[in-house]
Protein backbone atom coordinates (compact mmCIF):
# COMPACT_ATOMS: atom_id res chain seq x y z
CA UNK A 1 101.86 126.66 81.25
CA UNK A 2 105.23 125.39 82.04
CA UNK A 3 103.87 122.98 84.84
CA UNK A 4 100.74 121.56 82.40
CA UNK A 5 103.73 121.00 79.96
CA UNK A 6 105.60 119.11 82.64
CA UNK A 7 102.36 116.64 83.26
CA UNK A 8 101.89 116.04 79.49
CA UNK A 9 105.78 114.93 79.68
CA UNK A 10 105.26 112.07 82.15
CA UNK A 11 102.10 110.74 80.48
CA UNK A 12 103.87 110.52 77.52
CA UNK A 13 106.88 109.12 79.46
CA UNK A 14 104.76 106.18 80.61
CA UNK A 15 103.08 105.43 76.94
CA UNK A 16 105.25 102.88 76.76
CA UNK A 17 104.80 101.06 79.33
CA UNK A 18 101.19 101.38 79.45
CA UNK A 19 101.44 99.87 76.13
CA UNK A 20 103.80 96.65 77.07
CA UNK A 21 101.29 96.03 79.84
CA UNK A 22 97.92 95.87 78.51
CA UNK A 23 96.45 93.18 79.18
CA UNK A 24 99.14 91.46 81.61
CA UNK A 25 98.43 90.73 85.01
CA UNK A 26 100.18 91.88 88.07
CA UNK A 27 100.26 89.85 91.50
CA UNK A 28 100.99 93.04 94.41
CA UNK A 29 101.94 91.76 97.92
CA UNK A 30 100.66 94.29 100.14
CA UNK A 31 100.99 94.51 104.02
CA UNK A 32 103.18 95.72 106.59
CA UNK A 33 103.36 98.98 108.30
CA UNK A 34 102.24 100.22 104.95
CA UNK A 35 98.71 99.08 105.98
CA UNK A 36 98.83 101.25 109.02
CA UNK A 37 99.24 104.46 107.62
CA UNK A 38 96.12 105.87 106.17
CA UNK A 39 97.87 108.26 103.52
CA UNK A 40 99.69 105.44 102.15
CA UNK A 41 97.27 102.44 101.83
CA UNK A 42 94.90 105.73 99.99
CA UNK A 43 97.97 105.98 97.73
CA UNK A 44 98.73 102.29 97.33
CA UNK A 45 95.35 101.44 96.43
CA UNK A 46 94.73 104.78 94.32
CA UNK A 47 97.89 103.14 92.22
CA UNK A 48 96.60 99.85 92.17
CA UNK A 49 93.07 101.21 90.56
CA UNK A 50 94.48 103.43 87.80
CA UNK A 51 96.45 100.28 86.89
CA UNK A 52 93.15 98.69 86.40
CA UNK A 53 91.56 101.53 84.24
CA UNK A 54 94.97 101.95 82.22
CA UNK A 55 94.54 98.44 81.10
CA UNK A 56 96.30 96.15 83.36
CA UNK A 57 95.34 93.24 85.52
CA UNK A 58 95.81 93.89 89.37
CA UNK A 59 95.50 91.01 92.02
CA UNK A 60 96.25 91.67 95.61
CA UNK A 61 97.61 89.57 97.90
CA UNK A 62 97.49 90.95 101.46
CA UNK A 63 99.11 90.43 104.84
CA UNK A 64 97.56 91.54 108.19
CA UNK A 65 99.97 90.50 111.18
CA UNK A 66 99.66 94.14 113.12
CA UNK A 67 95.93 94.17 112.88
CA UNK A 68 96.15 90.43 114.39
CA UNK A 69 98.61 91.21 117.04
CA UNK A 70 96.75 94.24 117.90
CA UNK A 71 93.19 92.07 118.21
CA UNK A 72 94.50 89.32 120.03
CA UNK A 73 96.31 91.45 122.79
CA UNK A 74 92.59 92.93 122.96
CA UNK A 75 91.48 89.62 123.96
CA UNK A 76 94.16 88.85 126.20
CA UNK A 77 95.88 86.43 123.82
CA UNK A 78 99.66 86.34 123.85
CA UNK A 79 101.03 86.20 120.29
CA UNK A 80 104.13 83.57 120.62
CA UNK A 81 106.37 82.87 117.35
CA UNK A 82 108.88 80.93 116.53
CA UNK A 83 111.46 81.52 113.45
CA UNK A 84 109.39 84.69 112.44
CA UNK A 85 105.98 81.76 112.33
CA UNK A 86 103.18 82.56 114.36
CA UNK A 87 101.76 79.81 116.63
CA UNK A 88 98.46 79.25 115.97
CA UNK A 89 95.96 77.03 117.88
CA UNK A 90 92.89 76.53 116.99
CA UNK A 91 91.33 79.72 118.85
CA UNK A 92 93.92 81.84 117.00
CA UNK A 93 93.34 80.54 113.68
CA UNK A 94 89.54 81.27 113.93
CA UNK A 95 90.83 85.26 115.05
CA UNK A 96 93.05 85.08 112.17
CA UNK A 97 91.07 84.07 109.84
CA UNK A 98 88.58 86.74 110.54
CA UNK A 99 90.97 89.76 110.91
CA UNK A 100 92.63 88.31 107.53
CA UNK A 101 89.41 87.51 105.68
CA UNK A 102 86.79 89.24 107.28
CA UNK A 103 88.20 92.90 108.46
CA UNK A 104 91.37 93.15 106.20
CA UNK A 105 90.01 92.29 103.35
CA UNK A 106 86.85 94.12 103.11
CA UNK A 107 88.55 97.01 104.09
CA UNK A 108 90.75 97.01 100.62
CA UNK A 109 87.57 96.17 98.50
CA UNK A 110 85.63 99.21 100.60
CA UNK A 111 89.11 101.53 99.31
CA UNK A 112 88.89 100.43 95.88
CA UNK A 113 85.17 100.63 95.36
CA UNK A 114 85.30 104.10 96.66
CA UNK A 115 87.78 104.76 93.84
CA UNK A 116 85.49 103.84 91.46
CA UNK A 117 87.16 100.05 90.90
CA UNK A 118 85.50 97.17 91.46
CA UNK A 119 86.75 94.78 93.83
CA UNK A 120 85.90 91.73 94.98
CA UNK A 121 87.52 90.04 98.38
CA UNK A 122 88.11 86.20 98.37
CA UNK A 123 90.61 83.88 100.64
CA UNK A 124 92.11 80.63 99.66
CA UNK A 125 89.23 79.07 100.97
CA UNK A 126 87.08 80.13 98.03
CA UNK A 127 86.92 78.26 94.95
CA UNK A 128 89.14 75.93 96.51
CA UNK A 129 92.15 78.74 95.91
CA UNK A 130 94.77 77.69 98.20
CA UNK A 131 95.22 73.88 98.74
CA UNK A 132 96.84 73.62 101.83
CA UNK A 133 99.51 71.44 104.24
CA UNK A 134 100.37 71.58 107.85
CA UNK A 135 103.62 72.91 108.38
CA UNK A 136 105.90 70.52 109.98
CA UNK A 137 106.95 71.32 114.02
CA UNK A 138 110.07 74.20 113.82
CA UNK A 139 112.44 73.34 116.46
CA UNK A 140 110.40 70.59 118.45
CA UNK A 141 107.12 72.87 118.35
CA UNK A 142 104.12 72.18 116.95
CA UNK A 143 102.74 75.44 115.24
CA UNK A 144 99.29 74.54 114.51
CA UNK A 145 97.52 75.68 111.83
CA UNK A 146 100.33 76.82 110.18
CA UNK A 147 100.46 76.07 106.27
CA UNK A 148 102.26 75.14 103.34
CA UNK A 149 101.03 75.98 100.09
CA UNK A 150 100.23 72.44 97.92
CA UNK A 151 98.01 73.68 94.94
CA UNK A 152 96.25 76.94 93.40
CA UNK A 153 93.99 76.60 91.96
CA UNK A 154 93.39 79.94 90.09
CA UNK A 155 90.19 79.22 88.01
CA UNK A 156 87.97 81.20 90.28
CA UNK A 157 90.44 84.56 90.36
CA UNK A 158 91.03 84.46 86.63
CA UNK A 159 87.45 84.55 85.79
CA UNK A 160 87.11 87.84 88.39
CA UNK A 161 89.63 89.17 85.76
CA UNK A 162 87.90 88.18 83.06
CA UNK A 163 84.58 90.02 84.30
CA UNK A 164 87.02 92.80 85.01
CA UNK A 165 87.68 93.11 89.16
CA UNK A 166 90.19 93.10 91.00
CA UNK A 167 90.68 90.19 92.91
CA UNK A 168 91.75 90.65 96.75
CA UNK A 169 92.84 87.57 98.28
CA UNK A 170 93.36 87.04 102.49
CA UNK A 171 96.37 84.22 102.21
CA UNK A 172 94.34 81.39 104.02
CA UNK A 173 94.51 78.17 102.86
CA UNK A 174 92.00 75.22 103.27
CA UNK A 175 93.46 71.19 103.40
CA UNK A 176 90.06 69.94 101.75
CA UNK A 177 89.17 68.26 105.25
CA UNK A 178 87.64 71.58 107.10
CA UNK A 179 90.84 72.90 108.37
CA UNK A 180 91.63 76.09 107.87
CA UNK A 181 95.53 77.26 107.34
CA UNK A 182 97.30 80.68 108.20
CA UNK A 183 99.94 81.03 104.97
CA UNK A 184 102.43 83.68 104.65
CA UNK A 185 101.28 86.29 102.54
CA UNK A 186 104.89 86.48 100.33
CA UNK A 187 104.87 83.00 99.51
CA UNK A 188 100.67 82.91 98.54
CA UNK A 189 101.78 85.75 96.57
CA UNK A 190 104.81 83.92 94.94
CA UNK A 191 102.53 81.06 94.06
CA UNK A 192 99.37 83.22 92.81
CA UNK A 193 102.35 84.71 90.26
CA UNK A 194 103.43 81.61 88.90
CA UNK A 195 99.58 80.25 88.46
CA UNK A 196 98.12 83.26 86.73
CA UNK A 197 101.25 83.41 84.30
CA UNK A 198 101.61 86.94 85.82
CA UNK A 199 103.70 89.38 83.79
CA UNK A 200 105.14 91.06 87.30
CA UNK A 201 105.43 90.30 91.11
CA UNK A 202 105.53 93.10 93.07
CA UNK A 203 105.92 92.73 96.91
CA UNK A 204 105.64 96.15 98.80
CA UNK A 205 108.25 96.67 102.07
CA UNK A 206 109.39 99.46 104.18
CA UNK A 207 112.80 99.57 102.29
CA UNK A 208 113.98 101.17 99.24
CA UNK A 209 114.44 97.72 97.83
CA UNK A 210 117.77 95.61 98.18
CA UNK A 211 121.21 97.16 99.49
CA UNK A 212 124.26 96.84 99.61
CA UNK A 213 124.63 98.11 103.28
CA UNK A 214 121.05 97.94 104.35
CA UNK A 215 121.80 101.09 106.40
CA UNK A 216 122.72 102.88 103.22
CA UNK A 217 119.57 104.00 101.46
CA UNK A 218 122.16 105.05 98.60
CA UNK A 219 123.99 101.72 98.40
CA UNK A 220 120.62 99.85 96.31
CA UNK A 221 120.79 97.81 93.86
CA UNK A 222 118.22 98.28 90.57
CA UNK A 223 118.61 94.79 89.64
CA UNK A 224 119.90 91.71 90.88
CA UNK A 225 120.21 88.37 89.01
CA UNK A 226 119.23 85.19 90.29
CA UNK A 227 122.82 83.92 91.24
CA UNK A 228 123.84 87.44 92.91
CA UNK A 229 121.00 86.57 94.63
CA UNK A 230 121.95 83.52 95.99
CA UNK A 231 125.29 84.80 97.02
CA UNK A 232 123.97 87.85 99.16
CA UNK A 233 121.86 85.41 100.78
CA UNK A 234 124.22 82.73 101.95
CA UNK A 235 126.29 86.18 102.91
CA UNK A 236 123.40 87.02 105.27
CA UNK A 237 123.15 90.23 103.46
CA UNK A 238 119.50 89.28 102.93
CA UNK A 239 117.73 87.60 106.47
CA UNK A 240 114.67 88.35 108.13
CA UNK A 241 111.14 89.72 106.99
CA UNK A 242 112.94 89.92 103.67
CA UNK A 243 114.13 86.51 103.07
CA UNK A 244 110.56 85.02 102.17
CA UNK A 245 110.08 87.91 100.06
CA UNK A 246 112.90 87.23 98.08
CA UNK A 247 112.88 83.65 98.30
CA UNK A 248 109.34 83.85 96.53
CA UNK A 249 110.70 86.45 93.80
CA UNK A 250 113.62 83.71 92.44
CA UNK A 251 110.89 80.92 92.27
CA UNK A 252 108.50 83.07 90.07
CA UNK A 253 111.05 83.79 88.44
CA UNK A 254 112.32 80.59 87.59
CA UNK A 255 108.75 79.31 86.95
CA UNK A 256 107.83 81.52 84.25
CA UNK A 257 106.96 85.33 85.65
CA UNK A 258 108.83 87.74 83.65
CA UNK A 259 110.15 90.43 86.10
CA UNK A 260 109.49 90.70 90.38
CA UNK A 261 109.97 93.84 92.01
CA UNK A 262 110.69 94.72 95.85
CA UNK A 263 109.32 98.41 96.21
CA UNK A 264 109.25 100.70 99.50
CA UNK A 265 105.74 100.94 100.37
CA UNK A 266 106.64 104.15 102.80
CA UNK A 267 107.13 106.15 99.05
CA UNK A 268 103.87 107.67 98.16
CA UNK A 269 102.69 105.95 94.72
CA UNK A 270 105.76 103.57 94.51
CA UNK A 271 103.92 101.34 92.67
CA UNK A 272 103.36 104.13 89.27
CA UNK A 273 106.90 105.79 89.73
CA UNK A 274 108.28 101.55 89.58
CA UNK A 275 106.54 100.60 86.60
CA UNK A 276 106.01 103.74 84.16
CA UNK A 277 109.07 105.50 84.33
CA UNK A 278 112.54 104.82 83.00
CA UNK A 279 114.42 105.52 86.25
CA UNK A 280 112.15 102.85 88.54
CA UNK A 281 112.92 103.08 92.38
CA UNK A 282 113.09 99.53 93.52
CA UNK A 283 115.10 96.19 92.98
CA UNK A 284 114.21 93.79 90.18
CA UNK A 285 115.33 90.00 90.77
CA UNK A 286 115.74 89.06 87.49
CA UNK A 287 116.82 85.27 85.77
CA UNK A 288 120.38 84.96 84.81
């Protein structure tokens, strides 16, 4: 009895929350290793669906660079990048494209649906989503079809929430002119946020959020403000695969989106124990 008592605890533990969030969309940034492990992208997207039937409004954003890596090396394509940017002619970009928008993303629809959600898979591409730039040349090199976001355009994904899907998006970008863009994922996912009026942006990493001493997995911090922020980054404490993360949590922050959270995706259902229970096992960037 004791253990029946002990689930009826945590339900009631996350009333609250369930409560505060009806109703409020969520932007999730998923990729990474995380996407490679098939216990935890079950998990992830198990998490991601009860959200859905408890009332709140999932949208996925989602990355893909292993799968790419791993399908150009199949064709005998050497991945080259510069700054952490991927250079991407014109043969890459069309293998991109369909890893990101073709394989990746149907894959996460495929999950959900067999979860009993309803999904539906989209890139920037659709509806006009993502209006995309070239990225300028990064240290005298031309990257391609690299891009910048310019607009969303988030008519098309709000009315797949209004007929009650969840909306997975492959972060490709379109410059109106038939060019396709490769985006980064964190910064699509910044900008979706800040479009949809999102209540949170959650970005899910292979850390237990931010640390002090990022070899320290007891040194993290809960919550950072905005200026703290600023001041671990000019410290270098934050650099890397984390520093577009985090760069995309201040501006949605500063544009409007109420909390962003950095979560470790190598947790099994880090996205329920984050957002409804009082203890929370990530970092929240918060406005000063």
């Amino acid at each position: 009895m004791e253990k029946y008592i002990k689930k009826a605890c945590v339900l009631i533990e996350a009333l609250p929350y369930i409560r505060q969030f009806y109703g409020k969309t969520f932007v999730i940034k998923y990729g990474g290793s995380i996407m490679t492990n098939d216990r935890l992208k079950k998990h992830v997207i198990e998490d991601i669906t009860l959200l859905k039937y408890v009332g709140v409004n999932p949208v996925i954003v989602h990355g893909g660079g292993p799968a790419i890596n791993e399908t150009l090396s199949r064709l005998n394509i050497e991945s080259k990048f510069i700054n952490g940017l991927r250079v991407t002619d014109k043969e890459t970009m069309e293998i991109v494209e369909m890893v990101l928008a073709a394989k990746i993303n149907k894959e996460i629809v495929a999950l959900i649906n067999e979860m009993r959600g309803e999904a539906v898979g989209i890139c920037g591409k659709d509806g006009d989503l993502i209006k995309a730039r070239k990225l300028d040349a990064v240290q005298e090199t031309d990257l391609g079809y690299v891009g910048l976001v310019e607009k969303i355009n988030p008519e098309i994904v709000n009315r797949l929430i209004a007929d009650g899907y969840i909306p997975v998006i492959a972060p490709i970008g379109t410059d109106g002119k038939g060019n396709s863009y490769n985006i980064n994922a964190d910064t699509v996912a910044g900008k979706l946020a800040v479009a949809l009026g999102a209540e949170k942006l959650i970005f899910l990493t292979d850390v237990n959020g931010l640390r002090h001493d990022p070899e320290d997995e007891d040194s993290r911090v809960s919550a950072l403000r905005i200026s703290e922020v600023k001041e671990w980054i000019a410290s270098k404490k934050i650099k890397g695969g984390m520093l577009p993360k985090v760069k995309a949590c201040m501006e949605a922050v500063l544009n409007g989106v109420q909390r962003t959270h950095m979560l470790n995706g190598l947790i099994s259902h880090t996205i329920l124990l984050e957002i409804f229970t009082d203890q929370g096992i990530g970092t929240m960037i918060l406005e000063d």
